[in-house]
N, C-alpha and C. Protein backbone atom coordinates (compact mmCIF):
# COMPACT_ATOMS: atom_id res chain seq x y z
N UNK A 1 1.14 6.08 25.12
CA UNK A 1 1.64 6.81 23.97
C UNK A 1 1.03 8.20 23.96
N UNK A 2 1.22 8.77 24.91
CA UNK A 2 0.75 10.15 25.01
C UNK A 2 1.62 10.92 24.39
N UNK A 3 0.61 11.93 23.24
CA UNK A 3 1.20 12.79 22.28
C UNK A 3 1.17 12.34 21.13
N UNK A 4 0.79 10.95 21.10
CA UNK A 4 0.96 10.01 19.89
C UNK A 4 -0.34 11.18 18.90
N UNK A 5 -0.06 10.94 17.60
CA UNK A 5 -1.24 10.88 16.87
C UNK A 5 -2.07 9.42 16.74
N UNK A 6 -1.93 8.91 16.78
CA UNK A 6 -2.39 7.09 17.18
C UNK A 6 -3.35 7.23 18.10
N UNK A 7 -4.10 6.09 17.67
CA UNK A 7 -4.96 5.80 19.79
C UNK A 7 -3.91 5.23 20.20
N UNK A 8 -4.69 5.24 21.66
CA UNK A 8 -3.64 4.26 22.65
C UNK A 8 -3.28 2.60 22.34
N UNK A 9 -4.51 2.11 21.74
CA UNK A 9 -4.00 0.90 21.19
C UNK A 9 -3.33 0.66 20.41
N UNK A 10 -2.60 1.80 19.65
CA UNK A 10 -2.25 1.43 17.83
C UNK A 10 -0.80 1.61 18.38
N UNK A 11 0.19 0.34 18.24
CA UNK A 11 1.66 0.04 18.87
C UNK A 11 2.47 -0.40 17.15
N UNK A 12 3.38 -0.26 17.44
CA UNK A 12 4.58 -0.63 15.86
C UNK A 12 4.17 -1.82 16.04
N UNK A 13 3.65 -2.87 16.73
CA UNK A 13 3.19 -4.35 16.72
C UNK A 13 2.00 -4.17 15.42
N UNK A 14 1.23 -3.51 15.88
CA UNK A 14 -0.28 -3.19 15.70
C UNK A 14 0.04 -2.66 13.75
N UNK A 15 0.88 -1.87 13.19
CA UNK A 15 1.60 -0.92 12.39
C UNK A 15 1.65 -2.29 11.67
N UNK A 16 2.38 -2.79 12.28
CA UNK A 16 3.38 -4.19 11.02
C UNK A 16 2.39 -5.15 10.78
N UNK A 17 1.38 -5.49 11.32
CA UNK A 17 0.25 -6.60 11.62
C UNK A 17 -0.42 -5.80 10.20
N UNK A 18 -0.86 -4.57 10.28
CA UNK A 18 -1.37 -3.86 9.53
C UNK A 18 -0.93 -4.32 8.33
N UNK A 19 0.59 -4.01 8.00
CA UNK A 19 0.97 -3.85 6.67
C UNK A 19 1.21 -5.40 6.57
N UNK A 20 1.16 -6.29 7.01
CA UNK A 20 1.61 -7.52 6.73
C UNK A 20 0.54 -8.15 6.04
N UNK A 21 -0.95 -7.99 6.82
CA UNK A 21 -2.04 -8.10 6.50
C UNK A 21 -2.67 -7.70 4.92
N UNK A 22 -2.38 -6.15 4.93
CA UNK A 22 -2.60 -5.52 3.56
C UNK A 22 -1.43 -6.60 2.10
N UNK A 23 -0.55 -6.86 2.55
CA UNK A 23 0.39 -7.43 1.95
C UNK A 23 -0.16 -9.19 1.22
N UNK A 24 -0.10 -9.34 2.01
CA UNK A 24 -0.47 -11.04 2.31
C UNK A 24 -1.77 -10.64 1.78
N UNK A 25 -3.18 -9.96 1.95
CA UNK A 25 -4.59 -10.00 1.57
C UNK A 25 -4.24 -9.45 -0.34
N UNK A 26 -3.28 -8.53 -0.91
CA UNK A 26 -3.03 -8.38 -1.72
C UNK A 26 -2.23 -9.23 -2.93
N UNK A 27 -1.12 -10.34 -2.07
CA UNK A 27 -1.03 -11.75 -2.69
C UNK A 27 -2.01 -12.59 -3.20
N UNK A 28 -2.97 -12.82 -2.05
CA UNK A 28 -3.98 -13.57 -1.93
C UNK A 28 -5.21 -13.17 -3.25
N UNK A 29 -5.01 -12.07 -3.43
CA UNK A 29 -6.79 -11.35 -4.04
C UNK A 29 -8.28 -11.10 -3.05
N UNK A 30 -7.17 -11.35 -1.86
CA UNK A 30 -9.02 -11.23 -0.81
C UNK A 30 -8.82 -9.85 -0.25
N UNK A 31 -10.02 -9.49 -1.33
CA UNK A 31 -10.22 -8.03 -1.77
C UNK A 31 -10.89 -7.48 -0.55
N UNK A 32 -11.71 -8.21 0.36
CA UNK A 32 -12.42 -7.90 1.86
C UNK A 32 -11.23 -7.25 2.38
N UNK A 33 -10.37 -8.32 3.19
CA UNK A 33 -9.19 -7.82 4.15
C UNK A 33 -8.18 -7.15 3.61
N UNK A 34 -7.96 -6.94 2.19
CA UNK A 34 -7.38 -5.95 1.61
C UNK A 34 -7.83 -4.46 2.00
N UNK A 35 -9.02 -4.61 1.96
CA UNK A 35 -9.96 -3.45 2.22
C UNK A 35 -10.19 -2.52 3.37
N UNK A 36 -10.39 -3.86 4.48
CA UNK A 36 -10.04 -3.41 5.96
C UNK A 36 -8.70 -2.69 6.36
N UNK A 37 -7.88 -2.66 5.73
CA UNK A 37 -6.50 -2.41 6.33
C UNK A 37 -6.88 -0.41 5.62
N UNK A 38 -7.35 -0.62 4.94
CA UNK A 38 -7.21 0.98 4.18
C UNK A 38 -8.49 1.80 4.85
N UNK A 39 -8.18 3.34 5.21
CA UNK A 39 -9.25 4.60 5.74
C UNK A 39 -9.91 4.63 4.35
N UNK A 40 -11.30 5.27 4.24
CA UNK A 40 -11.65 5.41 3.10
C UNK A 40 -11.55 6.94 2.56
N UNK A 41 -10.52 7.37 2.93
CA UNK A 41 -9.71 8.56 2.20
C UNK A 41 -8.41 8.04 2.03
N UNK A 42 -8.01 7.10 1.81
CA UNK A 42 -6.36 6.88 1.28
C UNK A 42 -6.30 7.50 0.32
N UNK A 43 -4.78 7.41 0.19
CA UNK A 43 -4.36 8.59 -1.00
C UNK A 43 -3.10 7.25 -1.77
N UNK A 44 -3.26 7.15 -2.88
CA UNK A 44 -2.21 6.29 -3.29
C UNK A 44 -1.24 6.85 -4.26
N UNK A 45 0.11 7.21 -4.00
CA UNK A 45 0.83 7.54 -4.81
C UNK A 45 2.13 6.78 -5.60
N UNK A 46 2.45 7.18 -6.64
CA UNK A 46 3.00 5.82 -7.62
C UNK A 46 4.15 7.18 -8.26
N UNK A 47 5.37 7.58 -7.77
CA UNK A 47 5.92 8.60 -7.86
C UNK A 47 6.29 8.17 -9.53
N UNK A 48 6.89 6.59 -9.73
CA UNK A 48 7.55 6.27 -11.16
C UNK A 48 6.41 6.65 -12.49
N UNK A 49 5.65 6.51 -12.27
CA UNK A 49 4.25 6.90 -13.59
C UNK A 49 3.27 7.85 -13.52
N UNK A 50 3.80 8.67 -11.72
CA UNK A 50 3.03 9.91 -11.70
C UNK A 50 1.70 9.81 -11.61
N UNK A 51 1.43 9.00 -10.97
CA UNK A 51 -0.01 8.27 -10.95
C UNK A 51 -0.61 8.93 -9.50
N UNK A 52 -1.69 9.48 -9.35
CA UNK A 52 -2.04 9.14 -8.02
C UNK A 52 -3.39 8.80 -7.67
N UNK A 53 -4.26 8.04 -6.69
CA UNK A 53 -5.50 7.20 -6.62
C UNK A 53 -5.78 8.23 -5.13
N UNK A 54 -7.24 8.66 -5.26
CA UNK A 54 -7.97 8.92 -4.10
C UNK A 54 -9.29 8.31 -3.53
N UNK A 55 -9.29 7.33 -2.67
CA UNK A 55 -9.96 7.38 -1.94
C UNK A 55 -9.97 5.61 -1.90
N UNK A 56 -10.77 4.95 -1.10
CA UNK A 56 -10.81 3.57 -1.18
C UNK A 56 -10.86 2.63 -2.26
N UNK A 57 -12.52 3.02 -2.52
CA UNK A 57 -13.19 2.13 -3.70
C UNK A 57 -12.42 3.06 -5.26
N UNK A 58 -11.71 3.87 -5.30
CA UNK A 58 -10.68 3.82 -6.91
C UNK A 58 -9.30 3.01 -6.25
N UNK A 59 -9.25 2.62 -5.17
CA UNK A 59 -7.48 1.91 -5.13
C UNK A 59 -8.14 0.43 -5.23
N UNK A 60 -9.13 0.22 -4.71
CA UNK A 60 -9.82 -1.12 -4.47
C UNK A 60 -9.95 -1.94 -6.11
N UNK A 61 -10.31 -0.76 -6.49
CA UNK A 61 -11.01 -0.94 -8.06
C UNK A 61 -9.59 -1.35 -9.02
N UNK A 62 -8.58 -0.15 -8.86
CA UNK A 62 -7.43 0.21 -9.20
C UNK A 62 -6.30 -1.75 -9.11
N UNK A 63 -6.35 -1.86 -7.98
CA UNK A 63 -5.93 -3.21 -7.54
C UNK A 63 -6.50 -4.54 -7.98
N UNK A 64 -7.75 -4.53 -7.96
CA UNK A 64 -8.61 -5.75 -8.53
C UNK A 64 -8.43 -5.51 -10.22
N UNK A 65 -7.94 -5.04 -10.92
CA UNK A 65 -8.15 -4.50 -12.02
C UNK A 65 -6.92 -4.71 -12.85
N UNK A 66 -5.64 -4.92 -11.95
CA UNK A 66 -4.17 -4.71 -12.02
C UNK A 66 -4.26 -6.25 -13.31
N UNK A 67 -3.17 -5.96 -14.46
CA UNK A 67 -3.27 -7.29 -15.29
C UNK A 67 -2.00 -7.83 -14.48
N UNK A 68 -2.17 -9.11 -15.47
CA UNK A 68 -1.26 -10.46 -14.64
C UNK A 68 -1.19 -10.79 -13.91
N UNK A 69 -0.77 -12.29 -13.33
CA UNK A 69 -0.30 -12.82 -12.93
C UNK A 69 1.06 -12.55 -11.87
N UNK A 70 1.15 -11.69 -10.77
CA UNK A 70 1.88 -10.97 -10.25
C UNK A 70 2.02 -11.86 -8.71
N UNK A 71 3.24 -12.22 -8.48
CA UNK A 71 3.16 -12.38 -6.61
C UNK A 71 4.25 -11.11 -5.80
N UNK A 72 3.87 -11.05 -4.44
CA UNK A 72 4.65 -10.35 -3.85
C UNK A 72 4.90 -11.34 -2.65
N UNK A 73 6.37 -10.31 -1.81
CA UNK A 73 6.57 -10.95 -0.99
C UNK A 73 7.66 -10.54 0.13
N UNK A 74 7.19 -9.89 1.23
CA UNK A 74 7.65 -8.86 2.36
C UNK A 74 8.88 -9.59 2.74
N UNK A 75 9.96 -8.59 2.60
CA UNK A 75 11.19 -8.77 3.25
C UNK A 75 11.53 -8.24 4.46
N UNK A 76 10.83 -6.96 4.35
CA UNK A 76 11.15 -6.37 5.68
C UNK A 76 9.96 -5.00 6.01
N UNK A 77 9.64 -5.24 7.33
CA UNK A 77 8.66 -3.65 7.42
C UNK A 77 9.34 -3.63 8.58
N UNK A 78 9.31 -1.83 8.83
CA UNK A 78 9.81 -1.37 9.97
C UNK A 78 8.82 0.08 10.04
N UNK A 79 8.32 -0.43 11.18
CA UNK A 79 7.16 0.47 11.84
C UNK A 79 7.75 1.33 12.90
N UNK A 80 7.02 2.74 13.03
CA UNK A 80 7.13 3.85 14.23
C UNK A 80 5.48 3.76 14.80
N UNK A 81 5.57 3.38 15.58
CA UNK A 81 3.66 2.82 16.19
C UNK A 81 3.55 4.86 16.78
N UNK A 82 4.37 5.42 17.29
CA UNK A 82 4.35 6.92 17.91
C UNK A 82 3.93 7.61 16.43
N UNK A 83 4.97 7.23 15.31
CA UNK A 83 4.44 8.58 14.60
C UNK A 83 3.75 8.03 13.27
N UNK A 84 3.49 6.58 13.66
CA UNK A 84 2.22 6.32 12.69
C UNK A 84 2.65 6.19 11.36
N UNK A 85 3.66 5.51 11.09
CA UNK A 85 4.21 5.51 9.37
C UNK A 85 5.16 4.10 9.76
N UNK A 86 5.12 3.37 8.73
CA UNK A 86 5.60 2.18 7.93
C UNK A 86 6.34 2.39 6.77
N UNK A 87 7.85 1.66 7.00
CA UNK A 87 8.28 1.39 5.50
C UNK A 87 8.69 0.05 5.46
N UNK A 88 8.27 -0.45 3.89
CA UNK A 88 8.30 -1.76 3.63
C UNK A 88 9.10 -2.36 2.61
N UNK A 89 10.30 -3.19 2.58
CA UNK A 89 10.46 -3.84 1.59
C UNK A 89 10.18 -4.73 0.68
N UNK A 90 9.87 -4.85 -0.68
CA UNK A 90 9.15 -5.96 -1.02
C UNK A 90 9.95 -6.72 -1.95
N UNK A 91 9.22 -7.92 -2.94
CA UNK A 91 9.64 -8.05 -4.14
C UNK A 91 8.55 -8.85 -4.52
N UNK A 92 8.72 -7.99 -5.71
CA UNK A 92 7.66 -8.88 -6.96
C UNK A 92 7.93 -9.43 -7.85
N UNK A 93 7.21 -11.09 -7.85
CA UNK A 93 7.10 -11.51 -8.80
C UNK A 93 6.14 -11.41 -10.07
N UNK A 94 6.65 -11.30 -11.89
CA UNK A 94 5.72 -10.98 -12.51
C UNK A 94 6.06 -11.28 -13.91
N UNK A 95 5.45 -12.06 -14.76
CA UNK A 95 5.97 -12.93 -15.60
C UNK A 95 7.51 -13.55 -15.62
N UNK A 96 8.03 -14.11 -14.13
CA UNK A 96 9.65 -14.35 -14.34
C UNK A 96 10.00 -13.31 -13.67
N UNK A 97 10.02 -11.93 -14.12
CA UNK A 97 11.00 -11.62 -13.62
C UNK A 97 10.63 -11.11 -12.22
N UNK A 98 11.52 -10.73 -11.42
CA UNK A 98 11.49 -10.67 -10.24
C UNK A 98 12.28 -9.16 -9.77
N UNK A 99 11.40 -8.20 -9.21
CA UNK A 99 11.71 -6.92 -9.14
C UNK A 99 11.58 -6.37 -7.30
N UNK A 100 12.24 -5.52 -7.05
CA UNK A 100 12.11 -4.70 -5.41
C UNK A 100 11.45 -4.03 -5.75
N UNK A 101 10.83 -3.22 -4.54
CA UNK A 101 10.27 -2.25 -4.47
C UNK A 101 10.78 -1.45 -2.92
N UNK A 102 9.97 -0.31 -2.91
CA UNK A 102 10.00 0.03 -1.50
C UNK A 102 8.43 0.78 -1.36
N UNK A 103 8.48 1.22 0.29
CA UNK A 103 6.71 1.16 0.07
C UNK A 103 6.28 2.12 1.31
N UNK A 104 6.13 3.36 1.20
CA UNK A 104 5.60 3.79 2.90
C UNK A 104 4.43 3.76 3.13
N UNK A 105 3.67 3.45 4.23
CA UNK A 105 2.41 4.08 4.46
C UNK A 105 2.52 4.67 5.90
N UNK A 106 1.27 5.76 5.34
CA UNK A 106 1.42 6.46 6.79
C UNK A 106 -0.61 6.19 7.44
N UNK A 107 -0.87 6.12 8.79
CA UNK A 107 -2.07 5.46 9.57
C UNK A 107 -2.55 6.43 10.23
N UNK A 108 -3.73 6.17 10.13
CA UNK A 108 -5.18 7.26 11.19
C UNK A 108 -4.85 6.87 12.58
N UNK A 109 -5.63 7.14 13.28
CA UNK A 109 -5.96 7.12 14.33
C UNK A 109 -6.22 5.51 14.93
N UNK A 110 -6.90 4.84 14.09
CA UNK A 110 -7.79 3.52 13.90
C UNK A 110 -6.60 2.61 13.52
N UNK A 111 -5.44 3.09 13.18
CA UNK A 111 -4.46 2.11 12.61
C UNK A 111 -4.78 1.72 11.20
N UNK A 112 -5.87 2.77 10.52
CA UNK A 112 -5.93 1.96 9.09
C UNK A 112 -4.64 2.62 8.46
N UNK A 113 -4.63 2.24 7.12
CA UNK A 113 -3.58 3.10 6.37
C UNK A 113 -4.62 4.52 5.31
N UNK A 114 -3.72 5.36 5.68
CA UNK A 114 -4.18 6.86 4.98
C UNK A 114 -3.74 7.10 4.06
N UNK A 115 -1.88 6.62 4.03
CA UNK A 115 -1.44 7.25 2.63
C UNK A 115 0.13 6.17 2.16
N UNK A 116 -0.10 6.17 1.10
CA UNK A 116 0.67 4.66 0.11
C UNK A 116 1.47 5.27 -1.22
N UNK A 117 2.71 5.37 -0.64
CA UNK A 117 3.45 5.94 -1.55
C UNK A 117 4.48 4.32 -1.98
N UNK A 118 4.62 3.92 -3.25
CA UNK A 118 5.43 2.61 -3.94
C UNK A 118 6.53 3.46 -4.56
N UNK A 119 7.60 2.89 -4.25
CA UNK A 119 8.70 3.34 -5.40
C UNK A 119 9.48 2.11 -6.31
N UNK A 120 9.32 1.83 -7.52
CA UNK A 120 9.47 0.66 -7.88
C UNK A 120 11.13 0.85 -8.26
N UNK A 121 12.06 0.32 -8.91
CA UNK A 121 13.25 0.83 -9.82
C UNK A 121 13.27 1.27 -10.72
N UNK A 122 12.40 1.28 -11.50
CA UNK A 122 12.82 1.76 -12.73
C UNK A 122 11.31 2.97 -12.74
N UNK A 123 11.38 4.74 -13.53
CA UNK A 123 10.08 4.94 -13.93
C UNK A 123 9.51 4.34 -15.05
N UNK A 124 8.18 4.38 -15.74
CA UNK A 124 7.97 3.25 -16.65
C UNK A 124 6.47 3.86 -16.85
N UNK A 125 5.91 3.93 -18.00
CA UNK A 125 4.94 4.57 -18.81
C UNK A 125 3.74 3.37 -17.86
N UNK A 126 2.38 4.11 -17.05
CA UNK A 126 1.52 3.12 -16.71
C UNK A 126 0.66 2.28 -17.69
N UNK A 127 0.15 1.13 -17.48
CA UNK A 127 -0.50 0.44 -18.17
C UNK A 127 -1.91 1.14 -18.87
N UNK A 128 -1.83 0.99 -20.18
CA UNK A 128 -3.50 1.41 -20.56
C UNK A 128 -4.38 0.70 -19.62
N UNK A 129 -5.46 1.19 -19.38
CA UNK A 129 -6.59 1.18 -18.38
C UNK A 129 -7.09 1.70 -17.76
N UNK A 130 -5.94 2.54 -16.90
CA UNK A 130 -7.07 2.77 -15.49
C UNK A 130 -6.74 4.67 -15.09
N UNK A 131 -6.78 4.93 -16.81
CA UNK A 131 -7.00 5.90 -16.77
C UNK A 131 -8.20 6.89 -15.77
N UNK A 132 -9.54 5.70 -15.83
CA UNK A 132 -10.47 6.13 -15.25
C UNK A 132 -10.25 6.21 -13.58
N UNK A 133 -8.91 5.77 -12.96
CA UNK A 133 -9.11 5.11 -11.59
C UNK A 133 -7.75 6.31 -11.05
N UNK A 134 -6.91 7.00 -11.95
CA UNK A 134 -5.56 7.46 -11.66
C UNK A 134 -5.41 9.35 -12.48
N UNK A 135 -5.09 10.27 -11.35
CA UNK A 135 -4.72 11.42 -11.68
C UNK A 135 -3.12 10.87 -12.12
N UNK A 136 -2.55 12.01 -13.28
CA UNK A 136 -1.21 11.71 -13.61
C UNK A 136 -0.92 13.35 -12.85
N UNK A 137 0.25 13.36 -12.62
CA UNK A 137 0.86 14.89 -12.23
C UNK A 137 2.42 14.78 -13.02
């Protein structure tokens, strides 16, 4: 993969393993391998509430922190392992109802993820809380 921004090891195999991982560790609550999958400069952006999270430990915090009772559950990722970006389909479950999403991230060098943009359907006023954890723009 010469020219890649990637190392040589980091393949669209390597990309989807990534996000499948982050996915599944974020179902789960195992906040460790949630953790591993993210650089500790991610950037998290939430375009519907204008929200945005910098750096590991505020998305870490941000996530462990999230209320309810919520499941997710990957329909589809489609990885570019050359130019280092993922997009993902999801759906969440969350009191009943059951919502899509869509989801990019883009990866370092290391294959972690750098940057996490969610677009949910609807925009929607964010939850009181985590004011302390989220710039609004």
């Amino acid at each position: 993969m010469a020219g890649s921004r990637l190392g040589p090891m980091t393949t669209t195999a390597d990309l989807r393993a990534v996000v499948e991982t982050y996915w599944s560790a974020a179902d789960a609550r195992d906040w460790d391998a949630f953790a591993a999958t993210l650089a500790d400069e991610v950037l998290y952006d939430l375009p519907q509430t204008r929200e945005r999270i910098r750096g590991k430990e505020r998305y870490l915090r941000f996530n462990r922190e999230y209320p309810g009772d919520w499941r997710v559950r990957v329909e589809q990722v489609v990885a570019d392992g050359q130019g280092g970006q993922a997009a993902v389909r999801t759906r969440f479950t969350a009191g009943g109802e059951e919502l899509p999403a869509i989801h990019f991230f883009v990866f370092d060098a290391a294959g972690r993820i750098t940057e996490i943009t969610d677009f949910w359907p609807e925009p929607y006023e964010p939850p009181a809380g985590r004011e302390h954890l989220a710039e609004r723009y």
